[in-house]
Protein backbone atom coordinates (compact mmCIF):
# COMPACT_ATOMS: atom_id res chain seq x y z
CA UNK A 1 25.16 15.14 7.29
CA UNK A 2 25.86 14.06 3.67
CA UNK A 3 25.13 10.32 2.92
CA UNK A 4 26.74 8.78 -0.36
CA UNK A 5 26.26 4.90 -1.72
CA UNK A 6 28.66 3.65 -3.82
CA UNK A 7 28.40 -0.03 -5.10
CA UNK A 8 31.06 -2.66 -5.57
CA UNK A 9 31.44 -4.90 -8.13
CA UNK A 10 29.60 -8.30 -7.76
CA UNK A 11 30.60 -10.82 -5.77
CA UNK A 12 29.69 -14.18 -7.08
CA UNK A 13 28.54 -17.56 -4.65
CA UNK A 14 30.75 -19.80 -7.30
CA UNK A 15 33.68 -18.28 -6.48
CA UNK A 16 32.33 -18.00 -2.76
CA UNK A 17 32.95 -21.60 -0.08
CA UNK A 18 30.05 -23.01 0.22
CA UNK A 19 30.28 -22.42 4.17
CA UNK A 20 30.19 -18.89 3.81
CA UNK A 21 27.50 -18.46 1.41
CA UNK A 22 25.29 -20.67 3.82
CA UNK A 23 26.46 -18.23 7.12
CA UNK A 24 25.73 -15.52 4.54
CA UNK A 25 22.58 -16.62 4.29
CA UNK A 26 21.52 -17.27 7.43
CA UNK A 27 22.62 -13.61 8.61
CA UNK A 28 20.41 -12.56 6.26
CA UNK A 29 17.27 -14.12 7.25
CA UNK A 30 17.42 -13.83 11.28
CA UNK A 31 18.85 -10.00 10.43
CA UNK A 32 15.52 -9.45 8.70
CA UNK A 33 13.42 -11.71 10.83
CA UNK A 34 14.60 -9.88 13.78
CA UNK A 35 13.65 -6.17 11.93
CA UNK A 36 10.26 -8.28 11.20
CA UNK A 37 9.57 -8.58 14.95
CA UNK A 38 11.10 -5.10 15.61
CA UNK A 39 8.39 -3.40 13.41
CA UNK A 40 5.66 -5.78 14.63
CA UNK A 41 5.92 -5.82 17.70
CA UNK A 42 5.40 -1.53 17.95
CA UNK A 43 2.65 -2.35 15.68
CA UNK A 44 0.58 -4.48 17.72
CA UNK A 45 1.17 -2.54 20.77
CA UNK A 46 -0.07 0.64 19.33
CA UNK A 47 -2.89 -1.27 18.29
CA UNK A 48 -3.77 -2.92 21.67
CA UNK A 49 -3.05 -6.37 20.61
CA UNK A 50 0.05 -6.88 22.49
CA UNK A 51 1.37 -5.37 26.53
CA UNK A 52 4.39 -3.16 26.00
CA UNK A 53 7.16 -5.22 27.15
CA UNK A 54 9.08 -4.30 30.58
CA UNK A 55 12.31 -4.38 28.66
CA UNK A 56 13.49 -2.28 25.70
CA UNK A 57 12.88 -3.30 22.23
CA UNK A 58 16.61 -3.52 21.63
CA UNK A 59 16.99 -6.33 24.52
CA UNK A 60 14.16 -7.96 23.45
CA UNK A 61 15.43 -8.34 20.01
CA UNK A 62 18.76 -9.36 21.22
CA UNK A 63 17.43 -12.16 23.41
CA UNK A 64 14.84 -13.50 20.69
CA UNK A 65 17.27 -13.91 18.10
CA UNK A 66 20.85 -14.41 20.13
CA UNK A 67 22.11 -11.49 18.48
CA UNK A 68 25.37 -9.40 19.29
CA UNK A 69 24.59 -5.89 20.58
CA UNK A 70 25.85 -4.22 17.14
CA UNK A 71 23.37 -6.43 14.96
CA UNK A 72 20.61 -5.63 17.52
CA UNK A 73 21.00 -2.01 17.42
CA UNK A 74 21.23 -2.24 13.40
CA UNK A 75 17.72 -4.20 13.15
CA UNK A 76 16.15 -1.80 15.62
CA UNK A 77 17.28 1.54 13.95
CA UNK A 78 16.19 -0.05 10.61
CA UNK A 79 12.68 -0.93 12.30
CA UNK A 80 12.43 2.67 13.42
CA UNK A 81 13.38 3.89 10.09
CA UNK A 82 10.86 1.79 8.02
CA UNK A 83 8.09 3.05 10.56
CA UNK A 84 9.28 6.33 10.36
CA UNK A 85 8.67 6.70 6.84
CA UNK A 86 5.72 4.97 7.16
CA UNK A 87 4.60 7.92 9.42
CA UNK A 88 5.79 10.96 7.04
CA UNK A 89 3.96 8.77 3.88
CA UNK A 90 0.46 8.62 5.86
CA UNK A 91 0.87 12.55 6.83
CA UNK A 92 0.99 12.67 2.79
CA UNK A 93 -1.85 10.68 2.35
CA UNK A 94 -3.72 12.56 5.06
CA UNK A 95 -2.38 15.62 2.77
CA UNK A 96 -4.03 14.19 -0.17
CA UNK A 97 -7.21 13.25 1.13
CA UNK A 98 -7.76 16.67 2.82
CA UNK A 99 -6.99 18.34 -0.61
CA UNK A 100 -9.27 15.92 -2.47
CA UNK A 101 -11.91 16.53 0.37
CA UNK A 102 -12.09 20.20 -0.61
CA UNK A 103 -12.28 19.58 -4.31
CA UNK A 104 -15.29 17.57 -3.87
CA UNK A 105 -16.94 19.99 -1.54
CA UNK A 106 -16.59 22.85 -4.20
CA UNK A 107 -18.06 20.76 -6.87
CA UNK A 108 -20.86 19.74 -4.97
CA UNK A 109 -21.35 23.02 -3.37
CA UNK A 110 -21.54 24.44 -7.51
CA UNK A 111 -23.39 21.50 -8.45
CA UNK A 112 -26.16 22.01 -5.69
CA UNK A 113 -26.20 25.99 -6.87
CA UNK A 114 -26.88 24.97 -10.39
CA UNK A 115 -29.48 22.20 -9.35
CA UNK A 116 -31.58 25.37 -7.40
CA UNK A 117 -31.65 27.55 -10.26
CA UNK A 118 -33.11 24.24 -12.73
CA UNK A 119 -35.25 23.70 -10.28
CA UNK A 120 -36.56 27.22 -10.02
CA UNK A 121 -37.07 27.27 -13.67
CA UNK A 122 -38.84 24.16 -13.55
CA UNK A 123 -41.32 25.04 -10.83
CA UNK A 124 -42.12 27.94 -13.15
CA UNK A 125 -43.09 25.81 -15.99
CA UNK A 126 -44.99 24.09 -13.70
CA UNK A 127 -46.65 26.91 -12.98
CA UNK A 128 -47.46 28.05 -16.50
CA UNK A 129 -45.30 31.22 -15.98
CA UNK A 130 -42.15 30.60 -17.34
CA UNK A 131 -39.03 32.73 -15.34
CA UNK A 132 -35.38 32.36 -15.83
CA UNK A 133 -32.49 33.70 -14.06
CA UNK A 134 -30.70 37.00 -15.49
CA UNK A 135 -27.37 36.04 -15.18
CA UNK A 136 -28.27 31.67 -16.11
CA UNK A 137 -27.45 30.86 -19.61
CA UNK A 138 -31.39 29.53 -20.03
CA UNK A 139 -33.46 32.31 -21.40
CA UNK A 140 -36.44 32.90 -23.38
CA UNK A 141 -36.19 35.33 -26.83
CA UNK A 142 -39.77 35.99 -27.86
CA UNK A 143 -41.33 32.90 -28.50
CA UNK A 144 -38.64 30.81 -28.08
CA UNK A 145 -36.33 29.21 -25.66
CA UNK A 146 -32.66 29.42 -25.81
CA UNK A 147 -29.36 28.01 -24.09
CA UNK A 148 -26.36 29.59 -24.60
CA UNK A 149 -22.97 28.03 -24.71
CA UNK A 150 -19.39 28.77 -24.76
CA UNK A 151 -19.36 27.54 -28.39
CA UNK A 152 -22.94 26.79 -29.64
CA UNK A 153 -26.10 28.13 -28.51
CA UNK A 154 -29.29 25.88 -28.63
CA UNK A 155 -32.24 26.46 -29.25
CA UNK A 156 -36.14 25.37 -29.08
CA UNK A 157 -39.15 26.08 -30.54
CA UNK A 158 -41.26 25.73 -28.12
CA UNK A 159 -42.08 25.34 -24.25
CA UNK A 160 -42.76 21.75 -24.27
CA UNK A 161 -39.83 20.71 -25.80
CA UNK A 162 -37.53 23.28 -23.50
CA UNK A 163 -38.89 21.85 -20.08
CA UNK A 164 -38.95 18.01 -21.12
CA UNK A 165 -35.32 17.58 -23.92
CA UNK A 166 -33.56 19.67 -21.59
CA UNK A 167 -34.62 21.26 -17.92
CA UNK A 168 -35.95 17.38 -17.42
CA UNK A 169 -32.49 15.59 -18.26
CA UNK A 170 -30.15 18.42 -17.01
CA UNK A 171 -31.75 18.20 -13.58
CA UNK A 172 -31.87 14.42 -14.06
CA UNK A 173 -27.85 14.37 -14.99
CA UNK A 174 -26.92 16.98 -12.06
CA UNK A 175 -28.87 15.15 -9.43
CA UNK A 176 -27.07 11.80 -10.58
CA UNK A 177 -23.74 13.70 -10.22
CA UNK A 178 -24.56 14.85 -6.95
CA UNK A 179 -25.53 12.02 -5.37
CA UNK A 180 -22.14 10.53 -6.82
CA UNK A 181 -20.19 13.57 -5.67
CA UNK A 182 -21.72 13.24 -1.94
CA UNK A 183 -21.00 8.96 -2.33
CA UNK A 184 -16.85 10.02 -3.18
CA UNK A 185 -17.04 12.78 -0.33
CA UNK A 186 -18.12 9.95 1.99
CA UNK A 187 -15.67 7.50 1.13
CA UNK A 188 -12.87 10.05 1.18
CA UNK A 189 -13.73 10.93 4.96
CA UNK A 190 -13.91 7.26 6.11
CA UNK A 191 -10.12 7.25 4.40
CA UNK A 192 -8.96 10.01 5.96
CA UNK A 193 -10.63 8.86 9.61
CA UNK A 194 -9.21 5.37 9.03
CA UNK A 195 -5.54 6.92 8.29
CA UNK A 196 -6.00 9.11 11.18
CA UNK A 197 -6.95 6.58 13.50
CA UNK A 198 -5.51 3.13 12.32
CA UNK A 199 -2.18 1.71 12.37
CA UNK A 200 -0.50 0.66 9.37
CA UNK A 201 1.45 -2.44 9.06
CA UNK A 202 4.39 -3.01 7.11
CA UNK A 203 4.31 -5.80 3.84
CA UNK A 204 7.36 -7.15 4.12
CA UNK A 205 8.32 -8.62 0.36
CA UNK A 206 6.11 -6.19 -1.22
CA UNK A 207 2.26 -6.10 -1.52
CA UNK A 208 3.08 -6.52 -5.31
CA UNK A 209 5.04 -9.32 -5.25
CA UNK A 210 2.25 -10.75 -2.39
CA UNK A 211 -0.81 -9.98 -4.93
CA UNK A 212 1.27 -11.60 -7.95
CA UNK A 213 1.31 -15.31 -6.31
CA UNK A 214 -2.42 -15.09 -7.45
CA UNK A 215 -3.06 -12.70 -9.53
CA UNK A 216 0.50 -12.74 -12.40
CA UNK A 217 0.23 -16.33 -14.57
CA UNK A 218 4.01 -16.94 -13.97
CA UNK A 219 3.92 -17.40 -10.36
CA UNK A 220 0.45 -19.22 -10.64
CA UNK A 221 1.72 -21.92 -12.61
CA UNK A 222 5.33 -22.01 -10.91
CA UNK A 223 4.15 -21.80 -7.27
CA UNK A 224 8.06 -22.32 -6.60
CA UNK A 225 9.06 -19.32 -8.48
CA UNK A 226 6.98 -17.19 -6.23
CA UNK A 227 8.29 -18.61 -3.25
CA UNK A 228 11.90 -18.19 -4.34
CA UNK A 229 11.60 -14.25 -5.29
CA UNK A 230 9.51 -14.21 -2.13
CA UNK A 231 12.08 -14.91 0.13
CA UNK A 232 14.91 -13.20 -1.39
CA UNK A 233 12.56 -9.99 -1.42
CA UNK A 234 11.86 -10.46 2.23
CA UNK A 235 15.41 -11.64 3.31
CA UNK A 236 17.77 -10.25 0.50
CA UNK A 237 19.69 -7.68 2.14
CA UNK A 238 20.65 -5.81 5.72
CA UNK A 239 21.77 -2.31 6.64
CA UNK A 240 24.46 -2.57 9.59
CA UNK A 241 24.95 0.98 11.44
CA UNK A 242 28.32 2.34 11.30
CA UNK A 243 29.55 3.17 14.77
CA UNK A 244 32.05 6.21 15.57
CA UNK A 245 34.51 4.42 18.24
CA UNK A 246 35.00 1.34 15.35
CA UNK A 247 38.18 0.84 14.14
CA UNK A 248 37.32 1.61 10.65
CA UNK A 249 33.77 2.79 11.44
CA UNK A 250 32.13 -0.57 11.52
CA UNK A 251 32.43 -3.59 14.31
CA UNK A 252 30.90 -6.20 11.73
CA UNK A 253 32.05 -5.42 8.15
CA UNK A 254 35.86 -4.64 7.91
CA UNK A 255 37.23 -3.07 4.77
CA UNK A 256 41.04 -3.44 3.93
CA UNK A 257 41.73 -0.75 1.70
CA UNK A 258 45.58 -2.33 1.19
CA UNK A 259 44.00 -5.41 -0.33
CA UNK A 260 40.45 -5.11 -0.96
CA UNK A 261 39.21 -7.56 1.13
CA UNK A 262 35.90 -7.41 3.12
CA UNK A 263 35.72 -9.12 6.58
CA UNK A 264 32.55 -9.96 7.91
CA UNK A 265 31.49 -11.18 11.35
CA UNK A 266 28.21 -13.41 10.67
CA UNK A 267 25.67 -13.65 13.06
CA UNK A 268 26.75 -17.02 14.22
CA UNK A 269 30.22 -15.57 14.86
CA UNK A 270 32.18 -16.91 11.99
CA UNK A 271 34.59 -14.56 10.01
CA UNK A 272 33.74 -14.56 6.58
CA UNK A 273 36.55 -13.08 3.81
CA UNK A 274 35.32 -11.53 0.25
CA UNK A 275 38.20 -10.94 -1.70
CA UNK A 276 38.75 -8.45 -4.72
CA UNK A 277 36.42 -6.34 -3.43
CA UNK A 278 36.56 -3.00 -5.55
CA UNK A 279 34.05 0.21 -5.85
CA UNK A 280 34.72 1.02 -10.12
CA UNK A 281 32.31 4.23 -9.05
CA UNK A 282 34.12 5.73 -5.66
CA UNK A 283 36.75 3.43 -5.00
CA UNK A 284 38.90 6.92 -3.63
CA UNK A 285 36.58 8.41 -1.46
CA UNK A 286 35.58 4.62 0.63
CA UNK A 287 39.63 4.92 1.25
CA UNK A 288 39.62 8.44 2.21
CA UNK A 289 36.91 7.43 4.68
CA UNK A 290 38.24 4.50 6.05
CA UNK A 291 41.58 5.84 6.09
CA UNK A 292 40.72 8.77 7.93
CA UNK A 293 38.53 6.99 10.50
CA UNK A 294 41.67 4.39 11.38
CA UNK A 295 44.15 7.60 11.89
CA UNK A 296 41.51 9.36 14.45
CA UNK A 297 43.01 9.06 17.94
CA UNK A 298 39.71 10.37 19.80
CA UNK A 299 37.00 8.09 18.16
CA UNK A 300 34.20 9.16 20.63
């Protein structure tokens, strides 16, 4: 199934009664406060903090918040939705993590390989006998001791200065590196356990927007400011499912295609009118639609 979006042109509160704007409004925040509960609620009950309830989500939601059955069924399939995603974007993290767990895991098993051979070479100064490994880029020429490079080779004059300006800090440097290596390897696995195991909640309003009320100097000085984008973040907008049997595919937004108007059915059960409601970007296909859902005789 093929889902388009077309957007009207704005409709403005000034032009707007002020009793509609305000049943508007109010729609708008129990919609989303009921979705809020919707998500929550699964939440804590996959979490243990909260008994599944002996009735479904839907009634529940329809008896917290008085709602008809249509804006019920919209806040619960927009729950599901949001924790939906939420599921497919933690497989992808999971995805991540795995991928960056096997990275790390080749690097330190190189970094370990490398370490032995220093190591070996070390012991052998130790010893007085100095070996190297055929195929390592340490060797000795003669009297002296060289390490060659993709682009420069170096080179010392004598054993002293071989073991202690380089075997000494290359084993020093590698060790460091593994010991941060098997630190990020760690962490990675605690990430991936915790996104295996845990139950993500949902930010409602953005963990931006939440982090900015402290952290942006705008909000910090105009406490007000942040409450204002706060709540129109969290209770700005609603997604009502269209249903098949409708008249003209919806039971609480009506669109006259003769006139443009847009009936809506608020929560509280008043009938609110837009007027001059027009699509610049589509205006031809909403008809079609519409048109062709009122002349079905067999909506089921």
């Amino acid at each position: 199934m093929t889902m388009k979006a077309y957007f009207s042109n704005r409709v403005y509160k000034n032009v707007t009664t002020k009793a509609a704007v305000e049943d508007t409004q109010h729609t708008l925040f129990v919609f989303n406060q009921a979705k809020h509960y919707r998500v929550q609620s699964e939440v804590r009950e996959k979490r243990g903090s909260k008994e599944k309830g002996k009735s479904s989500i839907h009634q529940q939601v329809k008896a917290r918040f008085n709602l008809t059955d249509y804006y019920a069924n919209s806040a619960v399939q927009e729950g599901k939705a949001l924790l939906s995603a939420q599921q497919e974007l933690t497989k992808m993290y999971i995805s991540n993590k795995e991928a960056q767990i096997s990275s790390v895991k080749k690097k330190i098993k190189s970094t370990k390989s490398r370490l032995t051979v220093l190591n070996k070479i070390k012991n052998s100064f130790i010893k007085g006998n100095p070996r190297f490994n055929k195929i390592s880029p340490e060797q000795q020429k003669g009297n002296f001791f060289v390490v060659e490079f993709k682009s420069k080779i170096d080179l010392y004059y004598n054993a002293y200065d071989f073991e202690h300006l380089y075997l000494d800090v290359q084993i020093k440097h590698l060790t460091s590196r593994l010991g941060r290596l098997e630190f990020k390897l760690d962490r990675f696995e605690k990430q991936i356990a915790s996104l295996k195991n845990g139950v993500k909640s949902v930010c409602f309003g953005s963990k931006k927007l939440a982090k900015a009320r402290t952290t942006t100097e705008k909000y910090q000085n105009n406490p007000g400011l942040w409450k204002q984008d706060w709540y129109l973040t969290r209770y700005g907008k609603m997604t009502i499912s269209g249903r098949k049997d409708a008249k003209t595919g919806n039971f609480v937004f009506h669109y006259n295609t003769d006139t443009n108007q847009l009936i809506f059915k608020a929560i509280n059960g008043n009938v609110i009118t837009f007027d001059n409601v027009v699509f610049p970007y589509g205006q031809e296909n909403v008809d079609n639609a519409i048109n062709t859902q009122m002349g079905l005789k067999n909506k089921k």
